[in-house]
N, C-alpha and C. Protein backbone atom coordinates (compact mmCIF):
# COMPACT_ATOMS: atom_id res chain seq x y z
N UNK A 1 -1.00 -10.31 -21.06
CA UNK A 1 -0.24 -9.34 -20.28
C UNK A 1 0.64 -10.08 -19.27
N UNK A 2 1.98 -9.70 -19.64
CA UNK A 2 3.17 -10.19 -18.43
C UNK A 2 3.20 -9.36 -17.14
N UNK A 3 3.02 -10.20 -15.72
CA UNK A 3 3.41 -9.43 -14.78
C UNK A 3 5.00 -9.17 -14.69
N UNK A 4 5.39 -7.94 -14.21
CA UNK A 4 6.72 -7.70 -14.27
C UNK A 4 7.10 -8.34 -12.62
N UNK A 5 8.35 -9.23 -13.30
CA UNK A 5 8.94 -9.52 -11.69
C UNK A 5 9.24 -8.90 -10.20
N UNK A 6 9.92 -7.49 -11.06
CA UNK A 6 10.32 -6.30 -10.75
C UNK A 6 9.46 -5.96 -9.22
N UNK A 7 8.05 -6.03 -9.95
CA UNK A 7 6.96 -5.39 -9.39
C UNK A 7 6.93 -5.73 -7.79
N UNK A 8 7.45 -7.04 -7.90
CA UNK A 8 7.33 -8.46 -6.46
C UNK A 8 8.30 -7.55 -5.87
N UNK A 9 9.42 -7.58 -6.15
CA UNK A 9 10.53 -7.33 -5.44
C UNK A 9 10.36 -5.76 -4.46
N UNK A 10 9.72 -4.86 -5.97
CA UNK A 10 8.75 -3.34 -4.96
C UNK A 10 8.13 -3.37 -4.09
N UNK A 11 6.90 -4.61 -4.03
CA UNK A 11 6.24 -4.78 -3.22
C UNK A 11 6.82 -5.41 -1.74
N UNK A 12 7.53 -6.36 -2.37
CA UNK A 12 8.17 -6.62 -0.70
C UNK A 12 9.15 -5.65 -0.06
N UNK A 13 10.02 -4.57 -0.71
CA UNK A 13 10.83 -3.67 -0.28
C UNK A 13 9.59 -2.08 0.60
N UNK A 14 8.46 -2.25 -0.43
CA UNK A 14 7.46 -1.18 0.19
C UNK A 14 6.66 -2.20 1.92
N UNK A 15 6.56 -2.91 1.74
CA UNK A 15 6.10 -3.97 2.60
C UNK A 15 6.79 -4.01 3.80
N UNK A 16 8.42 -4.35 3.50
CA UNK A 16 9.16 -3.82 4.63
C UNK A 16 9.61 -2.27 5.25
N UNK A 17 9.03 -1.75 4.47
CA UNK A 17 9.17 0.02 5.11
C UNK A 17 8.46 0.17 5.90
N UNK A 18 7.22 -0.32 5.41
CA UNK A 18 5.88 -0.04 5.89
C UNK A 18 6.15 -0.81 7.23
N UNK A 19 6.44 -2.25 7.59
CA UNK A 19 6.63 -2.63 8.71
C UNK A 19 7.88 -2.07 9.76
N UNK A 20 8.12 -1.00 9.15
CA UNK A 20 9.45 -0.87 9.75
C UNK A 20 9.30 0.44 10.45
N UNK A 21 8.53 1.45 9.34
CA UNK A 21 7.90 2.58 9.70
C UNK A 21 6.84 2.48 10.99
N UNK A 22 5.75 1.41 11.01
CA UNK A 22 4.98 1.55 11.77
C UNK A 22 4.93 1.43 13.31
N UNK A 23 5.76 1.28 14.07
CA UNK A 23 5.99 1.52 14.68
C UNK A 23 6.25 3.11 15.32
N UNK A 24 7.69 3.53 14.43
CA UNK A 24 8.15 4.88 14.61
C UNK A 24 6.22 5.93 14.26
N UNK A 25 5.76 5.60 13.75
CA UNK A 25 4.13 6.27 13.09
C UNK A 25 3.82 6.21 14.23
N UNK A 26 3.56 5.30 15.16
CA UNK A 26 2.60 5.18 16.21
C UNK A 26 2.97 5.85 17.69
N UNK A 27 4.62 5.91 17.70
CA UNK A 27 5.00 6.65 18.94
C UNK A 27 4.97 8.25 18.13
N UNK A 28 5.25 8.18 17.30
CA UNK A 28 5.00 10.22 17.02
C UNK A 28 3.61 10.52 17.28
N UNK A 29 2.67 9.26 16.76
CA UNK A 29 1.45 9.89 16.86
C UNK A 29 0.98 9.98 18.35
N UNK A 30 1.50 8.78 19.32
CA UNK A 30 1.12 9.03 20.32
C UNK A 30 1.97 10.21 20.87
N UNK A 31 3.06 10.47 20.87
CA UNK A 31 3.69 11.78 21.37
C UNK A 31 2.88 13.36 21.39
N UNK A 32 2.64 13.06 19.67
CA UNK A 32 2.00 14.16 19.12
C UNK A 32 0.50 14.25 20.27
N UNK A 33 -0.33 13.22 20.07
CA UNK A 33 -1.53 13.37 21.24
C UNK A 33 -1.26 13.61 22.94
N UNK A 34 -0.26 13.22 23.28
CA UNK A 34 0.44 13.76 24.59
C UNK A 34 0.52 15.26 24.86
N UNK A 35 0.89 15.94 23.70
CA UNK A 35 1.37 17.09 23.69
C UNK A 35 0.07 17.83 23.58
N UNK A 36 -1.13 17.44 23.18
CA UNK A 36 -1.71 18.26 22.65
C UNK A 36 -2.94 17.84 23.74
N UNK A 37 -3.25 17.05 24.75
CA UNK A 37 -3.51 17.26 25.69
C UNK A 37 -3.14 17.83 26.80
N UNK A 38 -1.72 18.30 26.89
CA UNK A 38 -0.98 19.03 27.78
C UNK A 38 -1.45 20.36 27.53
N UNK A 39 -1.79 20.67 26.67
CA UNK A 39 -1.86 22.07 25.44
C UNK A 39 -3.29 22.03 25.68
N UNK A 40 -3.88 21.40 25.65
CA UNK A 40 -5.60 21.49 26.40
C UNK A 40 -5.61 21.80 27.44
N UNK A 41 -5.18 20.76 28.47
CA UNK A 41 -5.40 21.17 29.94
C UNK A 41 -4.65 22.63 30.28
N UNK A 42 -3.58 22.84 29.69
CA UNK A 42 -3.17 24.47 29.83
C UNK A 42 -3.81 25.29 30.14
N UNK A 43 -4.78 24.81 28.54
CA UNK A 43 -5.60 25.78 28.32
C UNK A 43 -6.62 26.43 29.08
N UNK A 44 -7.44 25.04 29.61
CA UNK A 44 -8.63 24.86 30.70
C UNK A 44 -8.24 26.19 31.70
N UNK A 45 -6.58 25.41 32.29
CA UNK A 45 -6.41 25.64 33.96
C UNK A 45 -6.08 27.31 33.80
N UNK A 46 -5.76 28.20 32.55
CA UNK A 46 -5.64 28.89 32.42
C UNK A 46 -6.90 29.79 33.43
């Protein structure tokens, strides 16, 4: 069985998304948890 070259080139193009994405992932997610402690304590002080 031949590995396809192809395959390398996917992997490093998915490789760089992924490093490129993760960042932008980590401020939505922290945004997203910001918000939703704001949305708690609301709730509480209600």
């Amino acid at each position: 069985m031949r590995t396809n070259p192809s395959f390398g080139i996917v992997d490093e193009t998915l490789g760089t998304l992924a490093r490129g994405m993760l960042p932008r992932l980590r401020h939505v997610f922290e945004q997203h948890q910001a918000l939703h402690r704001l949305a708690v304590e609301a709730t509480v002080n209600v």
